[in-house]
C-alpha atoms as a PDB file:
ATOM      1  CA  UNK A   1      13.019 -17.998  17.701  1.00  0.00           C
ATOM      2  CA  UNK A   2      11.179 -16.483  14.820  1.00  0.00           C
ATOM      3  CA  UNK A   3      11.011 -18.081  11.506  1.00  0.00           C
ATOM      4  CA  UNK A   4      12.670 -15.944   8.634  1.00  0.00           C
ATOM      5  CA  UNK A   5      11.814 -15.748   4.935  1.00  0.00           C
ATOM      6  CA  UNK A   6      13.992 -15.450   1.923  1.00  0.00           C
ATOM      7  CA  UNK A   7      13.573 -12.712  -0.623  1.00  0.00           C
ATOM      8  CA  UNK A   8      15.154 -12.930  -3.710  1.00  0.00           C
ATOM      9  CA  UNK A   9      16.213  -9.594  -5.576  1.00  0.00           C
ATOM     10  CA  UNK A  10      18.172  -9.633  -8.678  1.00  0.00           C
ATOM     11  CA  UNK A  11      21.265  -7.920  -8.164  1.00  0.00           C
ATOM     12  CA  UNK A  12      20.849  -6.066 -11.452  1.00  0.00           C
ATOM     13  CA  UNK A  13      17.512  -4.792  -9.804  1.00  0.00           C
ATOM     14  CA  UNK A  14      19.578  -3.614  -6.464  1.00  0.00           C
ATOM     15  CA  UNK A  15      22.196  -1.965  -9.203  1.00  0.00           C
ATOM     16  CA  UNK A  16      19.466  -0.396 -11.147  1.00  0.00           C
ATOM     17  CA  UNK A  17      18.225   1.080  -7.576  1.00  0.00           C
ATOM     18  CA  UNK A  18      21.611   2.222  -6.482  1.00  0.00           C
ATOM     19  CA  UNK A  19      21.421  -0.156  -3.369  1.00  0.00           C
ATOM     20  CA  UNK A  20      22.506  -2.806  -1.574  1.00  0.00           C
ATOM     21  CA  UNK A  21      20.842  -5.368   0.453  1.00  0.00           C
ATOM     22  CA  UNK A  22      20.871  -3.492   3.618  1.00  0.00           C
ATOM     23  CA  UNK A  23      19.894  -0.229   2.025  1.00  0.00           C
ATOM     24  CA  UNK A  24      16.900  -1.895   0.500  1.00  0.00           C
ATOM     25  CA  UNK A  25      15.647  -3.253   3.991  1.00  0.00           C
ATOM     26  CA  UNK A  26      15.993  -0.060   5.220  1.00  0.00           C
ATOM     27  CA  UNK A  27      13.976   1.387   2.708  1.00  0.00           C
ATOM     28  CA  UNK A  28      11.367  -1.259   2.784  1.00  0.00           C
ATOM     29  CA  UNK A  29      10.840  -0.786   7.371  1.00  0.00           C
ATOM     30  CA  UNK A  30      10.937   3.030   6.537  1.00  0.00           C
ATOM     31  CA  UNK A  31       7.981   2.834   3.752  1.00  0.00           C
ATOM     32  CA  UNK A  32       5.923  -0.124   5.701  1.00  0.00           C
ATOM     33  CA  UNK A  33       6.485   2.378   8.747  1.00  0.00           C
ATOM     34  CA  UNK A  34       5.666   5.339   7.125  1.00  0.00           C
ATOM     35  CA  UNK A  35       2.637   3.464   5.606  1.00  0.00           C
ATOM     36  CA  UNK A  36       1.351   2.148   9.262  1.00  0.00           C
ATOM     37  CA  UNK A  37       2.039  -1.744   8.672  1.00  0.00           C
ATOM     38  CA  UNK A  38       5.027  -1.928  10.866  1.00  0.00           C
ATOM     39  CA  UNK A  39       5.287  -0.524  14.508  1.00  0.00           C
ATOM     40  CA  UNK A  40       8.530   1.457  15.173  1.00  0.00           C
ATOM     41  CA  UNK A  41      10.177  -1.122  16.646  1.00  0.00           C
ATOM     42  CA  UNK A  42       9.518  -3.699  13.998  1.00  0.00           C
ATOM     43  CA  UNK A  43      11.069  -1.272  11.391  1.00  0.00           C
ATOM     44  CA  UNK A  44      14.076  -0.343  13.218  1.00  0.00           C
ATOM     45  CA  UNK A  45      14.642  -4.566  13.331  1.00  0.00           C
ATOM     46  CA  UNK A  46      14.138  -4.875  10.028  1.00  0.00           C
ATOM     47  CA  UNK A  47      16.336  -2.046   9.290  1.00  0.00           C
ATOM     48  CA  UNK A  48      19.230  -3.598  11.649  1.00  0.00           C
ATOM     49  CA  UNK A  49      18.998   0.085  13.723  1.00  0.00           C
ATOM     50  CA  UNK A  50      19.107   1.268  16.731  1.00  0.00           C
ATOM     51  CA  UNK A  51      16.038   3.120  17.750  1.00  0.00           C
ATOM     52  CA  UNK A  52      17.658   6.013  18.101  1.00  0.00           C
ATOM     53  CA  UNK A  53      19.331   5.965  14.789  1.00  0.00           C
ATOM     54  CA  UNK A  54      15.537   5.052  12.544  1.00  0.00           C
ATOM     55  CA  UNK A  55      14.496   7.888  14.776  1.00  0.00           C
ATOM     56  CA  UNK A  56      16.724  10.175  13.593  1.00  0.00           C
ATOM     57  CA  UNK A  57      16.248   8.083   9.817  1.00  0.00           C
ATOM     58  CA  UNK A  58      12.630   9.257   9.896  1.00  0.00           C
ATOM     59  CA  UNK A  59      13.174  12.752  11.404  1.00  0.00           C
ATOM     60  CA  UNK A  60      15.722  13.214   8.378  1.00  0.00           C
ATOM     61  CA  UNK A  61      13.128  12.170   5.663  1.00  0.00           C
ATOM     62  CA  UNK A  62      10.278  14.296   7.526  1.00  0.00           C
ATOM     63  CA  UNK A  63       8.000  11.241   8.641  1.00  0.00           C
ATOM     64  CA  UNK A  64       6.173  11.961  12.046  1.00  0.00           C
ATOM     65  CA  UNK A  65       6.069   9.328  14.977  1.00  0.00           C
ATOM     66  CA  UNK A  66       2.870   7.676  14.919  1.00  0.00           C
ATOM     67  CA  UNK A  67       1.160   8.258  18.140  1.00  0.00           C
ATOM     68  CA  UNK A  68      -2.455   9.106  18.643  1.00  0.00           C
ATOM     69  CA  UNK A  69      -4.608   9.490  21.212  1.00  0.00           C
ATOM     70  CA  UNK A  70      -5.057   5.771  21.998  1.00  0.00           C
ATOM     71  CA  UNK A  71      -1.588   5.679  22.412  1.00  0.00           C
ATOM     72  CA  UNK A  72      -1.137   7.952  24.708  1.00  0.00           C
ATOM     73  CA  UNK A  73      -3.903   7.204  26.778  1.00  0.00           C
ATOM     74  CA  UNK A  74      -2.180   3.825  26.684  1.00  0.00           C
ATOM     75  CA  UNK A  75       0.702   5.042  28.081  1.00  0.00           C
ATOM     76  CA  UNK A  76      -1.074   6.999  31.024  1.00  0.00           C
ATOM     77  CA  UNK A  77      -2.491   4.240  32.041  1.00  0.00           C
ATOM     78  CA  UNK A  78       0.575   2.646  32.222  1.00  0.00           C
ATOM     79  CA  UNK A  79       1.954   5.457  34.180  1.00  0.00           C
ATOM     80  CA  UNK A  80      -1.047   5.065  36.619  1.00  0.00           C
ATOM     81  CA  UNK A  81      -0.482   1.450  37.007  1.00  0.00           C
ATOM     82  CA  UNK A  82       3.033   2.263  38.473  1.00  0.00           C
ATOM     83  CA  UNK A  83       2.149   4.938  40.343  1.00  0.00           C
ATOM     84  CA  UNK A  84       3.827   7.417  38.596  1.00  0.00           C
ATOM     85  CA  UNK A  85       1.098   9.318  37.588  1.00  0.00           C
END
């Protein structure tokens, strides 16, 4: 189990923003994503999303997947390893 911190935000701040708490933590994992500090999968958590809906999140705001050419020779030597390559 992972520790957890508490952020406080005024609620006059989340009014003056148009949000609510959810809203802002899915605004917060899809700028630290966008930005490179947070893997896909550490966004869509913080966002409380499926995969598959952040995907679609980031496809609606324009923001490309972040995979480069470690990353896929990563995953081809993953595929190698199980023989599926």
């Amino acid at each position: 189990m992972s520790a957890t911190n508490v952020l406080e935000v005024p609620q006059d701040v989340l009014d003056s923003a148009r949000l609510t708490v959810s809203a802002l933590k899915v605004e917060i994992a899809v700028y630290l994503y966008e930005q490179g500090r947070l893997s896909i999968g550490k966004a869509r958590e913080l966002a409380e999303m499926s995969l598959w809906e952040f995907r679609q999140l980031l496809a609606s705001r324009r923001i490309s997947p972040h995979y480069d050419e470690a990353d896929l020779s990563e995953d081809i030597a993953t595929l190698r390893e199980l023989g599926r390559l």
